[in-house]
PDB file of N, CA and C in Angstrom:
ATOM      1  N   UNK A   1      -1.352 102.647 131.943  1.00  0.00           N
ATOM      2  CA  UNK A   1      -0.399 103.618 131.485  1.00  0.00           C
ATOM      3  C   UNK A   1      -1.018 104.999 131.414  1.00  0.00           C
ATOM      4  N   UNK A   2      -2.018 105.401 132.156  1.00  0.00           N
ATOM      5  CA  UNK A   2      -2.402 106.673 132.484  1.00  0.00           C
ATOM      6  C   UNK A   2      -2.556 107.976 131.279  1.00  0.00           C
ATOM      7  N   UNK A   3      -3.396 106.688 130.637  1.00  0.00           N
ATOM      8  CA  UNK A   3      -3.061 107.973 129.289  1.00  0.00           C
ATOM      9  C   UNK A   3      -2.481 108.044 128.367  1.00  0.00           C
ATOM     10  N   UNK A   4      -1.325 107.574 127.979  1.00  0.00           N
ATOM     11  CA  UNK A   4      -0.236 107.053 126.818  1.00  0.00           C
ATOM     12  C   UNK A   4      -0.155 106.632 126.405  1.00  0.00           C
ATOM     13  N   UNK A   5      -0.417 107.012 124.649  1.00  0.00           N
ATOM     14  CA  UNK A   5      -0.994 105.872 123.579  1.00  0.00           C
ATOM     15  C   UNK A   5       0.385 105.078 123.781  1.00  0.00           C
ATOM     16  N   UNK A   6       0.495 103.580 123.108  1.00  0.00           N
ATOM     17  CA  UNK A   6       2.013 103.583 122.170  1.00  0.00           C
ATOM     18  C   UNK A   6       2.183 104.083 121.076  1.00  0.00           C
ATOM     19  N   UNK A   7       1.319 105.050 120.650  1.00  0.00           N
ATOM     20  CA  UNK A   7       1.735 105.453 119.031  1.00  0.00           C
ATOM     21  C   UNK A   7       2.550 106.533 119.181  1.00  0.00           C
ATOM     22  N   UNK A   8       2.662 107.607 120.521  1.00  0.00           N
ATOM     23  CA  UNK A   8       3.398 108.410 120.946  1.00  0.00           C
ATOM     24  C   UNK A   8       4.718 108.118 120.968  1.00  0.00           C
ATOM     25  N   UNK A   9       5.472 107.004 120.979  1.00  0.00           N
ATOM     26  CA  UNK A   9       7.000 106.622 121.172  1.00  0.00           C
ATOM     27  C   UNK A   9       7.187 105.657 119.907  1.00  0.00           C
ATOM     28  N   UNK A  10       6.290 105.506 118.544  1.00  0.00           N
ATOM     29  CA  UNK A  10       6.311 104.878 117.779  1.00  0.00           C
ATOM     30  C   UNK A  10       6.785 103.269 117.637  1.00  0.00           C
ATOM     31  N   UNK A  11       7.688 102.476 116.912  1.00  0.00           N
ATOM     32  CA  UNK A  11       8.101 101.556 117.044  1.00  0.00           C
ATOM     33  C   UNK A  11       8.438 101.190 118.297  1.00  0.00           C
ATOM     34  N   UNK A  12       9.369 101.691 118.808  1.00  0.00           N
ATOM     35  CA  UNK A  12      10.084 101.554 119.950  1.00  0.00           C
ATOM     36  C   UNK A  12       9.807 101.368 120.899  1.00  0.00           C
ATOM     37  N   UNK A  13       8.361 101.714 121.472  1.00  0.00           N
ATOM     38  CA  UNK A  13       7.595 101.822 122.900  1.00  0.00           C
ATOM     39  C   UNK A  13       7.682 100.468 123.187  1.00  0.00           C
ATOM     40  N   UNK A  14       8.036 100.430 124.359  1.00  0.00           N
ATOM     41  CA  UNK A  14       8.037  99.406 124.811  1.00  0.00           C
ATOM     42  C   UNK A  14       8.077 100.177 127.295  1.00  0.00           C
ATOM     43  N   UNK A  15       6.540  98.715 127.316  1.00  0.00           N
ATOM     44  CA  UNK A  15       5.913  99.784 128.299  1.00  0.00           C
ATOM     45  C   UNK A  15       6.909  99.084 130.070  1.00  0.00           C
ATOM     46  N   UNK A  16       7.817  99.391 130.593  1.00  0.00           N
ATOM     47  CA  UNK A  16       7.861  99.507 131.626  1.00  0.00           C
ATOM     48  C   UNK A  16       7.724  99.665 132.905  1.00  0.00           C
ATOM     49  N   UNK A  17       7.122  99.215 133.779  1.00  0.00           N
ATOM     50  CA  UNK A  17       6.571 100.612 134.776  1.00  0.00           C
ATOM     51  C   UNK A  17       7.379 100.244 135.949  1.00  0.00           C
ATOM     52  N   UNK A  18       8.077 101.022 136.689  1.00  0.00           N
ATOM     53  CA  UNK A  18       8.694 100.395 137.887  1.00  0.00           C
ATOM     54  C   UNK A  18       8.009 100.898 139.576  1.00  0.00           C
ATOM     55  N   UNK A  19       7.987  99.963 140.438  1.00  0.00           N
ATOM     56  CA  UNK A  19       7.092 100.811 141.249  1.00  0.00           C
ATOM     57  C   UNK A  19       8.054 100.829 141.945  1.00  0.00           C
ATOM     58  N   UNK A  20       8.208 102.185 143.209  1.00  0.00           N
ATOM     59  CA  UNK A  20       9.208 101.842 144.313  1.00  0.00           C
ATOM     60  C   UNK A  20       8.921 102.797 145.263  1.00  0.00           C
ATOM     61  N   UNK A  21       9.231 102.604 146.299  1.00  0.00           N
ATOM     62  CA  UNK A  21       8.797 103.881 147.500  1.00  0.00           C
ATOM     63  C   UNK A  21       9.958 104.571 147.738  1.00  0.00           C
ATOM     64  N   UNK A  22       9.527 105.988 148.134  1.00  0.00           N
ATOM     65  CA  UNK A  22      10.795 106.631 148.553  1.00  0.00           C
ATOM     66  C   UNK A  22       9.959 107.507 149.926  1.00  0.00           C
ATOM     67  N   UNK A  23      11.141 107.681 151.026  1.00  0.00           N
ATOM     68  CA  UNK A  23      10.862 109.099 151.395  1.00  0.00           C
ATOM     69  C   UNK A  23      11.352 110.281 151.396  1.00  0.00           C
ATOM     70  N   UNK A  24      10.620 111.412 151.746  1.00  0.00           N
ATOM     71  CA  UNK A  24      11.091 112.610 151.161  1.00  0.00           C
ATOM     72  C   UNK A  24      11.974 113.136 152.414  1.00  0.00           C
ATOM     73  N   UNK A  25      13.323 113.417 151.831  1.00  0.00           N
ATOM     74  CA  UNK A  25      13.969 114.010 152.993  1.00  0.00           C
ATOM     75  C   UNK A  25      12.995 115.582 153.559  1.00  0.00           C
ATOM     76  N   UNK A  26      13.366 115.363 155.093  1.00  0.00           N
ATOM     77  CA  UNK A  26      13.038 116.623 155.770  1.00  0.00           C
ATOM     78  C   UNK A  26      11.431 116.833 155.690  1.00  0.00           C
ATOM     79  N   UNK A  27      10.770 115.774 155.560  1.00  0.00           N
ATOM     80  CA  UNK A  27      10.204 116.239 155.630  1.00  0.00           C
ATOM     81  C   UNK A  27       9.129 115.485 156.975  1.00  0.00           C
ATOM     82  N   UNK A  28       9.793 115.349 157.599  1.00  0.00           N
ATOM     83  CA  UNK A  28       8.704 115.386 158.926  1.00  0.00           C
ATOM     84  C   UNK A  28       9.657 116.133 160.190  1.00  0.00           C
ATOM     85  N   UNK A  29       8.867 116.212 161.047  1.00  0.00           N
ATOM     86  CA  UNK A  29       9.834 117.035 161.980  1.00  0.00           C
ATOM     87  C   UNK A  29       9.212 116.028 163.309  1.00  0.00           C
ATOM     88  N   UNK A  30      10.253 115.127 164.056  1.00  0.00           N
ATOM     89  CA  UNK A  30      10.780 114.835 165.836  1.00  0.00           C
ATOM     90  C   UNK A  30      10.058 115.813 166.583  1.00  0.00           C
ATOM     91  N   UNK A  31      10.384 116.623 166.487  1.00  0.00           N
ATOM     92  CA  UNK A  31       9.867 117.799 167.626  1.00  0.00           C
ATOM     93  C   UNK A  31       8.369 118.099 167.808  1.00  0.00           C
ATOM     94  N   UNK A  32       7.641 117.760 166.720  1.00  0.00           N
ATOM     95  CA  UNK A  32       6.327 118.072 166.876  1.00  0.00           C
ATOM     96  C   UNK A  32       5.299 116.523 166.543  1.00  0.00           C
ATOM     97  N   UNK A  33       6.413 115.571 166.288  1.00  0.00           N
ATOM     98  CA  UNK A  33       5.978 114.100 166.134  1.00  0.00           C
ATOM     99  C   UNK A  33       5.439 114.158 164.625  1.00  0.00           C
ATOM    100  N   UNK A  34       5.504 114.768 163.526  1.00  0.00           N
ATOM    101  CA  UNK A  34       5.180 114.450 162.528  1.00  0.00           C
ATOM    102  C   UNK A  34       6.080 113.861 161.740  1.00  0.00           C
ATOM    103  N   UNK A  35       5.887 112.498 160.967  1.00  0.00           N
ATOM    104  CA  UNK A  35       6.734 111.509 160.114  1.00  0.00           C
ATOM    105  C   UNK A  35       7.004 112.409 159.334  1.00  0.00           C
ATOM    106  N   UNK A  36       7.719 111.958 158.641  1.00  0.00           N
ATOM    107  CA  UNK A  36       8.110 111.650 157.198  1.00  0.00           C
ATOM    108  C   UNK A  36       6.992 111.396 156.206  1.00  0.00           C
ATOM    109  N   UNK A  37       6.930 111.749 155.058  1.00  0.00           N
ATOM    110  CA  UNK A  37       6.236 111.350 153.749  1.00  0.00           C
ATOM    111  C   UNK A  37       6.823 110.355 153.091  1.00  0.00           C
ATOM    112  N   UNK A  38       5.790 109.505 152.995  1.00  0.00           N
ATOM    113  CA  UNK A  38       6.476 108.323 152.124  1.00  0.00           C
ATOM    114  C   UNK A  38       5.261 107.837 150.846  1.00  0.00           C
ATOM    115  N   UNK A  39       5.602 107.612 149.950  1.00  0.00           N
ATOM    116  CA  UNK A  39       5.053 107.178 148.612  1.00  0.00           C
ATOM    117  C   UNK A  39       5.644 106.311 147.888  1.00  0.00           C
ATOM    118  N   UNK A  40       5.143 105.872 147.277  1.00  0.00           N
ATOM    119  CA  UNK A  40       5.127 104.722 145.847  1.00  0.00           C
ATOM    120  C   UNK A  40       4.877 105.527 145.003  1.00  0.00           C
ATOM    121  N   UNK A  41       5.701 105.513 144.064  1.00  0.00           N
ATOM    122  CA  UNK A  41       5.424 106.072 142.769  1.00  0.00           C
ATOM    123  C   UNK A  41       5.535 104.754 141.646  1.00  0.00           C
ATOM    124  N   UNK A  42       5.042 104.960 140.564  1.00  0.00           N
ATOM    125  CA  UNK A  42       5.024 104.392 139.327  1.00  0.00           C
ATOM    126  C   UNK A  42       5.488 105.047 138.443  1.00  0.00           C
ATOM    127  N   UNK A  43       6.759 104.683 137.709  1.00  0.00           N
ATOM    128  CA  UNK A  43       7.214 105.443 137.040  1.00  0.00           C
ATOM    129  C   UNK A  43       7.737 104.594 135.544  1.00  0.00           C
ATOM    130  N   UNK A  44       7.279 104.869 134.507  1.00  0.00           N
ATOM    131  CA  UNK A  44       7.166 104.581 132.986  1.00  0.00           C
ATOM    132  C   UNK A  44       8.713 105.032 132.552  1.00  0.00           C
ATOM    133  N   UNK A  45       9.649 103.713 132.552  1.00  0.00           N
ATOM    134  CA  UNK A  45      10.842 103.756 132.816  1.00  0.00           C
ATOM    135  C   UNK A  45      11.206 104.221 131.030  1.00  0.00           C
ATOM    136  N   UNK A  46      10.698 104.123 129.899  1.00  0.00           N
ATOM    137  CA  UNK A  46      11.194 104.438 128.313  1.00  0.00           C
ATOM    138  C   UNK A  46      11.010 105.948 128.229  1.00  0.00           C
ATOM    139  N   UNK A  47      10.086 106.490 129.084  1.00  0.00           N
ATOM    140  CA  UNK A  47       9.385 107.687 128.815  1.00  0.00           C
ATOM    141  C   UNK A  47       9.908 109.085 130.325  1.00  0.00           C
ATOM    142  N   UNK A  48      10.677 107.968 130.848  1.00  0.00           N
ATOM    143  CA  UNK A  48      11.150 109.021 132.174  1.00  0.00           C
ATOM    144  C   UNK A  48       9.740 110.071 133.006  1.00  0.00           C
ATOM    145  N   UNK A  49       8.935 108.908 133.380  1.00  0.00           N
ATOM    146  CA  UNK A  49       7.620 110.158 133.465  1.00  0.00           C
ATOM    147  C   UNK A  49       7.398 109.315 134.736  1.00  0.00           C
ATOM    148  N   UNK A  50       6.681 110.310 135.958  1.00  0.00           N
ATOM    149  CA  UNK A  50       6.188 109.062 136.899  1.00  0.00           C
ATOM    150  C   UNK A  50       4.347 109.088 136.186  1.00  0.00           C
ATOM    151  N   UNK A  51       3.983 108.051 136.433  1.00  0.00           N
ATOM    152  CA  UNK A  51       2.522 108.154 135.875  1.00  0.00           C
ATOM    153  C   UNK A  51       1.467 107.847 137.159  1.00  0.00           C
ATOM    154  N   UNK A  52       1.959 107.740 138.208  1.00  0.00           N
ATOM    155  CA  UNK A  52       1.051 108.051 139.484  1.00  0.00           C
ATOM    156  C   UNK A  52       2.317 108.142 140.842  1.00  0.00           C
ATOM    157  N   UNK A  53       1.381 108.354 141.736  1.00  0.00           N
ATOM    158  CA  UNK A  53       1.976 108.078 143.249  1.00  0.00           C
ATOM    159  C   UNK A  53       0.749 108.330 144.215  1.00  0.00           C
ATOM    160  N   UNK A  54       1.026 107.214 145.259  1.00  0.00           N
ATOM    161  CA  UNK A  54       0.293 107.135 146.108  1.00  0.00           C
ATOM    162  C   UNK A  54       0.949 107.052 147.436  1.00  0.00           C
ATOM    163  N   UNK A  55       0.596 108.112 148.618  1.00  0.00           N
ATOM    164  CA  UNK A  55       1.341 108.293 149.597  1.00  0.00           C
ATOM    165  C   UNK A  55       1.040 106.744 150.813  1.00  0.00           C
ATOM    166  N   UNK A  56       1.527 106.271 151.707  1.00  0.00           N
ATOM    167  CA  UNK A  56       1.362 105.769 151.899  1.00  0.00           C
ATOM    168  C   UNK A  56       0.609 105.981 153.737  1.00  0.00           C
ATOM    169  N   UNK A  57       0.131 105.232 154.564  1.00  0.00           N
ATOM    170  CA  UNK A  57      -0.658 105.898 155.505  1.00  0.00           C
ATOM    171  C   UNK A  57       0.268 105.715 156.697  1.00  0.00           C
ATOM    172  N   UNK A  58       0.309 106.428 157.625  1.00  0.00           N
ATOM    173  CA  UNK A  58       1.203 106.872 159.006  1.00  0.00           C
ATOM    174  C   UNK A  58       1.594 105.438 159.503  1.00  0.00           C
ATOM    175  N   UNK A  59       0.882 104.772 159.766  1.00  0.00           N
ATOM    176  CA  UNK A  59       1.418 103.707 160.339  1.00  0.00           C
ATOM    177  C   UNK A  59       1.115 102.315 159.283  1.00  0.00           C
ATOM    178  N   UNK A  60       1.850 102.562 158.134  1.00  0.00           N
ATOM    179  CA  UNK A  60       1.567 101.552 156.683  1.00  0.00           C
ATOM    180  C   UNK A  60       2.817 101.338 156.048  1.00  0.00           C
ATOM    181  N   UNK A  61       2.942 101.011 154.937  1.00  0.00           N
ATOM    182  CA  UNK A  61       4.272 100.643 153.981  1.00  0.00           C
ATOM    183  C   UNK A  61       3.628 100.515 152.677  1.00  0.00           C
ATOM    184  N   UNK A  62       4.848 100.180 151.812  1.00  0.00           N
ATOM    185  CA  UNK A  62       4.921  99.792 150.426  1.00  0.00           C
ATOM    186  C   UNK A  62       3.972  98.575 150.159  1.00  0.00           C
ATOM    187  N   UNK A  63       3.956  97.731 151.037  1.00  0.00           N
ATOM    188  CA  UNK A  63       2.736  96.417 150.848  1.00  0.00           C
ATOM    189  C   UNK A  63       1.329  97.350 150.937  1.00  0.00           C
ATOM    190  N   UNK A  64       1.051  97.966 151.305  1.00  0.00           N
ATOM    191  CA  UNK A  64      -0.464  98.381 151.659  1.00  0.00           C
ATOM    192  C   UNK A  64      -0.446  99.301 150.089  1.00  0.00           C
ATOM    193  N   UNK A  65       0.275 100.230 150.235  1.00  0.00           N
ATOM    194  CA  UNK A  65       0.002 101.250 149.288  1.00  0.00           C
ATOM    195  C   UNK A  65       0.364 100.642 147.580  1.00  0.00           C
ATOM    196  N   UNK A  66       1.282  99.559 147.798  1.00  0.00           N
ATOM    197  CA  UNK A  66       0.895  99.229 145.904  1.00  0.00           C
ATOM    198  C   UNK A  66      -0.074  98.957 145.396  1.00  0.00           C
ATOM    199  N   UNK A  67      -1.055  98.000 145.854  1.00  0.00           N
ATOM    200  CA  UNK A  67      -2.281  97.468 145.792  1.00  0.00           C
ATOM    201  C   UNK A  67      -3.024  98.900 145.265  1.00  0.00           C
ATOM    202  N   UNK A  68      -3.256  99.610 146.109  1.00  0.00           N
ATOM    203  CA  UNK A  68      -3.707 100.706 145.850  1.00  0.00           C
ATOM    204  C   UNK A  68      -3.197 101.434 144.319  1.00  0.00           C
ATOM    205  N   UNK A  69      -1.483 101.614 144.273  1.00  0.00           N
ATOM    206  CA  UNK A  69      -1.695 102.339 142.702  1.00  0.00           C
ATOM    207  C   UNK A  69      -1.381 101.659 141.820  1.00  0.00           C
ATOM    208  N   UNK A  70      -1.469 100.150 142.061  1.00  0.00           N
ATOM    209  CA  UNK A  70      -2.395  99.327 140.442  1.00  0.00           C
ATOM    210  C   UNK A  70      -3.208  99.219 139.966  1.00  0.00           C
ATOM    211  N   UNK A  71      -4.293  99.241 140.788  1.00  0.00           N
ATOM    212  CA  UNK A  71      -5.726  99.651 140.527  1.00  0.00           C
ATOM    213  C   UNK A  71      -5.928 100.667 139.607  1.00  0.00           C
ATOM    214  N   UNK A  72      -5.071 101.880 139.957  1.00  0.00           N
ATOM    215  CA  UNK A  72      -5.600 102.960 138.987  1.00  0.00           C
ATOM    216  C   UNK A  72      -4.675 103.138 137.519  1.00  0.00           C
ATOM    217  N   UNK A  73      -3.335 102.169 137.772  1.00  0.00           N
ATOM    218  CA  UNK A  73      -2.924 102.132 136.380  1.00  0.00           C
ATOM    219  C   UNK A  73      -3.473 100.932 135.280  1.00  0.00           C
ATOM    220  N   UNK A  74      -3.325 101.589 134.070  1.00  0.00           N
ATOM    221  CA  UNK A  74      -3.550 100.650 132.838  1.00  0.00           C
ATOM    222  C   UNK A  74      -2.469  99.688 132.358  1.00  0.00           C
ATOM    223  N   UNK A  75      -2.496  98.549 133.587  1.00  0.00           N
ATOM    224  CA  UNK A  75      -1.760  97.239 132.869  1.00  0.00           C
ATOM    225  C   UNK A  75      -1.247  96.578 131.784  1.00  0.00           C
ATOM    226  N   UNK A  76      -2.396  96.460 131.118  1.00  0.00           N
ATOM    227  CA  UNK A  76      -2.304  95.725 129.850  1.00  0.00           C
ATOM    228  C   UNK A  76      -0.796  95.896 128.885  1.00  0.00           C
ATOM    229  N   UNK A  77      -0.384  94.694 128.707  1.00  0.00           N
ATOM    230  CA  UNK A  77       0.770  94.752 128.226  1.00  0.00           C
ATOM    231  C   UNK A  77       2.228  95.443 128.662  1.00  0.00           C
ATOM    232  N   UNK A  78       1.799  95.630 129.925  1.00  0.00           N
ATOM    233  CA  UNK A  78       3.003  96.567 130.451  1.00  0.00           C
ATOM    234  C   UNK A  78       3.502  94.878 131.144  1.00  0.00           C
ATOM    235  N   UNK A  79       4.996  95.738 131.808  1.00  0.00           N
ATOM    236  CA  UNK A  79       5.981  94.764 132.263  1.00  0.00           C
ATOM    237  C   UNK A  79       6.254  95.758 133.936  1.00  0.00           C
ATOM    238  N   UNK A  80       6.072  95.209 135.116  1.00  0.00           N
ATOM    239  CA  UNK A  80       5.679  95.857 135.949  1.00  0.00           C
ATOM    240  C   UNK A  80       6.717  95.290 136.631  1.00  0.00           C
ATOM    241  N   UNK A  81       7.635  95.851 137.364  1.00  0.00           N
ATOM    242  CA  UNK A  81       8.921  95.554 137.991  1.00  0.00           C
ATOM    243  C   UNK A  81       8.649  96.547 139.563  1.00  0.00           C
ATOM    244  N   UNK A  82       8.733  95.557 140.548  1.00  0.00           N
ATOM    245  CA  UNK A  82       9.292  95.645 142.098  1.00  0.00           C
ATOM    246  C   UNK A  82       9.938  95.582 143.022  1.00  0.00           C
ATOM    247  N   UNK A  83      10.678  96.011 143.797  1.00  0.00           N
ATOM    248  CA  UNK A  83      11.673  95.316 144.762  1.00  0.00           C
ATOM    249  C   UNK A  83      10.959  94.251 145.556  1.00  0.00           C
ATOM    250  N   UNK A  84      12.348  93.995 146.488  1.00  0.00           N
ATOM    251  CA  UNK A  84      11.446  93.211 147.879  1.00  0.00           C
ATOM    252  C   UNK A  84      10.487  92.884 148.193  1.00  0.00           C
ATOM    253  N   UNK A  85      10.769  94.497 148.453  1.00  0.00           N
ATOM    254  CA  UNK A  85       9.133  94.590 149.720  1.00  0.00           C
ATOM    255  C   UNK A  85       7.856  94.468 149.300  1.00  0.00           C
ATOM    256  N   UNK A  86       7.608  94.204 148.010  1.00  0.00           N
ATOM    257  CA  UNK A  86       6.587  94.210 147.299  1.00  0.00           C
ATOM    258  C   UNK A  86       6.001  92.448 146.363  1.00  0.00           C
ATOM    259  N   UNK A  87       7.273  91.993 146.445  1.00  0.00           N
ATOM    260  CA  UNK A  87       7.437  90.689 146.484  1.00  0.00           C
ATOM    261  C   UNK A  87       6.020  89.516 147.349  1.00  0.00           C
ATOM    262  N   UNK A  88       4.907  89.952 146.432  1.00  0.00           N
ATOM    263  CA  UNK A  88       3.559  89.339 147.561  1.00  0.00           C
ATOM    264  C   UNK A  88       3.144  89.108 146.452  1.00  0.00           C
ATOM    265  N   UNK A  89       2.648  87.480 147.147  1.00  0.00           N
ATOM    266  CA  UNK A  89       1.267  86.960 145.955  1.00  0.00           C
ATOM    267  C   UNK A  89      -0.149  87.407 145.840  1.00  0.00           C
ATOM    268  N   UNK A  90      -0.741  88.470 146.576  1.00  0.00           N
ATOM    269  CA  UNK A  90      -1.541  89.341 146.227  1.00  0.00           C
ATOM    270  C   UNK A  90      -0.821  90.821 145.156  1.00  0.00           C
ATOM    271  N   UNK A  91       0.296  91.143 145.308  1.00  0.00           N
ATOM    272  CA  UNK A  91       0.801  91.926 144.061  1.00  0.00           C
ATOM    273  C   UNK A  91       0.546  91.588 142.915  1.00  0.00           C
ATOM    274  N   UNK A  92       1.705  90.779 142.727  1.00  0.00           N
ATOM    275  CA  UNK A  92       1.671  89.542 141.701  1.00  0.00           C
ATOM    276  C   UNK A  92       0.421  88.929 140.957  1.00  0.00           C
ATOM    277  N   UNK A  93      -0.679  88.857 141.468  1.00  0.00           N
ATOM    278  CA  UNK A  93      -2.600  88.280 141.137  1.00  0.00           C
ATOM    279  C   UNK A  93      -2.495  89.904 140.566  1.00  0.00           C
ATOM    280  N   UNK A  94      -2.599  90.844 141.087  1.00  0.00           N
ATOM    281  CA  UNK A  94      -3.134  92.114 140.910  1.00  0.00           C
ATOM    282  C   UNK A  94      -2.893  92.541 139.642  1.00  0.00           C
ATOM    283  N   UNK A  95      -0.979  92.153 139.115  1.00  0.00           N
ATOM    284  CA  UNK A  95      -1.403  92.716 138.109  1.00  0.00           C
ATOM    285  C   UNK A  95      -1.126  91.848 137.188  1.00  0.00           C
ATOM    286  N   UNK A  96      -1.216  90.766 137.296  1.00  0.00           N
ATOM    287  CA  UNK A  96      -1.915  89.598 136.194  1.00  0.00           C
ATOM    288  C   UNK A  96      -2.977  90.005 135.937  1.00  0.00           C
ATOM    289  N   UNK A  97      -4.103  90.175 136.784  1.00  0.00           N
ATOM    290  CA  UNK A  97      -5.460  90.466 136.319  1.00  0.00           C
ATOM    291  C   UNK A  97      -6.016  91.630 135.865  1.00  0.00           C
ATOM    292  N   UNK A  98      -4.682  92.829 135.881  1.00  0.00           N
ATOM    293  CA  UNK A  98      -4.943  94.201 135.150  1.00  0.00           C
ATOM    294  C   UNK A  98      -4.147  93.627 134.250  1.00  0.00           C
ATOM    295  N   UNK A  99      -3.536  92.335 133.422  1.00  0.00           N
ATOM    296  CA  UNK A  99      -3.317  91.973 131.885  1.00  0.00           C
ATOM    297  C   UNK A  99      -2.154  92.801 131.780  1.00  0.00           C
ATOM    298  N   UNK A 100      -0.953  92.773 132.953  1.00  0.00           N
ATOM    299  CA  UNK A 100       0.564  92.879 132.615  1.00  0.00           C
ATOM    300  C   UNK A 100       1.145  91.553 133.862  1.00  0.00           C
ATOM    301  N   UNK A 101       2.258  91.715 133.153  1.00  0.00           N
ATOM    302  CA  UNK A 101       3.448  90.749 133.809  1.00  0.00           C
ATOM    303  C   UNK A 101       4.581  91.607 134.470  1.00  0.00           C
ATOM    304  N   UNK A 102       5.227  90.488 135.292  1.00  0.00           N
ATOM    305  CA  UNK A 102       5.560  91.234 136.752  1.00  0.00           C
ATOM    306  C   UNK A 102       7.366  90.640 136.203  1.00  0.00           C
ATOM    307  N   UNK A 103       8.001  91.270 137.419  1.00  0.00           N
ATOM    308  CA  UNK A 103       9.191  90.976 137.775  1.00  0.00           C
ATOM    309  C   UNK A 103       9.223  91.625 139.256  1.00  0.00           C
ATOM    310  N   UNK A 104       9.918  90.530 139.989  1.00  0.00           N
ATOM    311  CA  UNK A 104       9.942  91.123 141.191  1.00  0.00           C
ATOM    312  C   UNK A 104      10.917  90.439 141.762  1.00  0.00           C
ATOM    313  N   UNK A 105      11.312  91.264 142.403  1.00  0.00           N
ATOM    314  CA  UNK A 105      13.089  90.659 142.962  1.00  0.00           C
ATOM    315  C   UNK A 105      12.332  90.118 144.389  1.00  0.00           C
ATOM    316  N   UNK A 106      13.384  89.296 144.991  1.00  0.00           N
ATOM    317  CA  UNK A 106      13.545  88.656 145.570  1.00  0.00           C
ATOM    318  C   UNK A 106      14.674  88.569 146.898  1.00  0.00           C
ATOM    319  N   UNK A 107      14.594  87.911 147.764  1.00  0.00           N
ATOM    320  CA  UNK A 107      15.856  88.410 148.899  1.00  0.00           C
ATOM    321  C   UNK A 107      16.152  87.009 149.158  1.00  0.00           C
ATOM    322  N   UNK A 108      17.169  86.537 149.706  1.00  0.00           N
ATOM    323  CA  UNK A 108      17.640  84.981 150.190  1.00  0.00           C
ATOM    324  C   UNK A 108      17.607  85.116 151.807  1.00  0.00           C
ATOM    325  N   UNK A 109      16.596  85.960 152.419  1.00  0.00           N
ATOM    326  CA  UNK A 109      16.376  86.289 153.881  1.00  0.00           C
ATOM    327  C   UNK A 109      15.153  85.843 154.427  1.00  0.00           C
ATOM    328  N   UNK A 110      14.876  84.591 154.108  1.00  0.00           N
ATOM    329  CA  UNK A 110      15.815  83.411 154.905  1.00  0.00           C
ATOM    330  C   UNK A 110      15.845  82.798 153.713  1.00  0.00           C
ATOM    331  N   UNK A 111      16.909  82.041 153.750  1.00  0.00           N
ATOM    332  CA  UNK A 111      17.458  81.221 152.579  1.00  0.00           C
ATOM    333  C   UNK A 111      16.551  80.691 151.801  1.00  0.00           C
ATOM    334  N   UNK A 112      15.421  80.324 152.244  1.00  0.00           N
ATOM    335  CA  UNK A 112      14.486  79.610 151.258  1.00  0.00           C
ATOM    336  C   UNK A 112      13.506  80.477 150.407  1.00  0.00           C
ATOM    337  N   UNK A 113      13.485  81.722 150.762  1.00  0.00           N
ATOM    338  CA  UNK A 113      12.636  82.532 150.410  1.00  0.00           C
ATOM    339  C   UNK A 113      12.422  82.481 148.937  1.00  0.00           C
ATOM    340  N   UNK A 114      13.713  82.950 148.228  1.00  0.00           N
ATOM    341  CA  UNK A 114      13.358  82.976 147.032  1.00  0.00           C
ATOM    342  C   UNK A 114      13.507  81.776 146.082  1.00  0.00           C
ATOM    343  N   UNK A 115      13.356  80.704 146.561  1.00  0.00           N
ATOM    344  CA  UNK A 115      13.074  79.597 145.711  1.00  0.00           C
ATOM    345  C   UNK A 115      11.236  79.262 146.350  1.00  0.00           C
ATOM    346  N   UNK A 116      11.016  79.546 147.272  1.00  0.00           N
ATOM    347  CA  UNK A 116       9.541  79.292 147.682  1.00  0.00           C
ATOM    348  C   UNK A 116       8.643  80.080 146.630  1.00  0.00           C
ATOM    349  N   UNK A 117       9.039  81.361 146.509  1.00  0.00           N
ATOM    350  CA  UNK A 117       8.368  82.361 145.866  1.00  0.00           C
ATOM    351  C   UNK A 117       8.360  81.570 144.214  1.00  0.00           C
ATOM    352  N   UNK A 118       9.167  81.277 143.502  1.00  0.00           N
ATOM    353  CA  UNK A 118       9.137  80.814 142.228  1.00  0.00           C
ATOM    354  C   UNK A 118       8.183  79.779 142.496  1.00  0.00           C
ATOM    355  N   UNK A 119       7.693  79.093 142.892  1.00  0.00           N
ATOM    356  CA  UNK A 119       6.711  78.320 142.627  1.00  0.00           C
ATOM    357  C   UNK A 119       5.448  78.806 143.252  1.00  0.00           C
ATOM    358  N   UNK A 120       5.072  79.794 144.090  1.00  0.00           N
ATOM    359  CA  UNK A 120       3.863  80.205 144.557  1.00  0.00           C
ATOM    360  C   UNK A 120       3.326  81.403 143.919  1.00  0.00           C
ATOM    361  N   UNK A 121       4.060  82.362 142.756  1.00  0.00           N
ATOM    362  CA  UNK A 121       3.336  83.386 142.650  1.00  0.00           C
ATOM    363  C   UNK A 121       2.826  82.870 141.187  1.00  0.00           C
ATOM    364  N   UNK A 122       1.652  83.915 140.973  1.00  0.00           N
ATOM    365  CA  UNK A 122       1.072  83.590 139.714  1.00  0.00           C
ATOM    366  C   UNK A 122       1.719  83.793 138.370  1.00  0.00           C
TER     367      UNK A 122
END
């Protein structure tokens, strides 16, 4: 949690973090072959704050780059929520072992998917 006691939000804190990628409109340009910007942010859903982002690399995604900004957040006791694409049992280990718990959605693409996943992640 990058810094943020819970004594700052008193009783109430309760720690969130949601990760999700976005890209930034306009901002690559066709004409000269430069992408788009794309990032993961982490964002501390009680406190409306993002508490990191990590861009992700030219020819990469949301799987490569979360790994990356769990590492630098403070787990412990947080509740760490993902879409999809992030839906990996190396996620999932990652931040068990930074000492928070996960939620991570799931897709029925292919039908078995998300009943496989309930029994394989940590």
């Amino acid at each position: 949690m990058a810094g943020f006691e819970p004594s700052t939000y008193g009783r109430f804190w309760v720690s969130t973090e949601a990760l999700d990628g976005k890209t930034s409109r306009r901002s690559g340009d066709a004409s000269t072959d430069k992408p788009a910007i794309h990032t993961v942010s982490a964002w501390l859903c009680g406190a409306g704050l993002v508490l990191a982002q990590c861009q992700t690399g030219v020819k990469s995604n949301e799987i490569v780059a979360i790994p990356e900004l769990l590492r630098i957040l403070d787990l412990r006791g947080a509740t760490v929520t993902i879409d999809a694409m992030g839906c990996q049992t190396a996620i999932a280990a990652a931040i068990v072992e930074g000492g928070g718990d996960y939620l991570l959605a799931t897709k029925d693409n292919p039908a078995d998917a998300a009943r496989g996943a309930q029994g394989n992640l940590p």
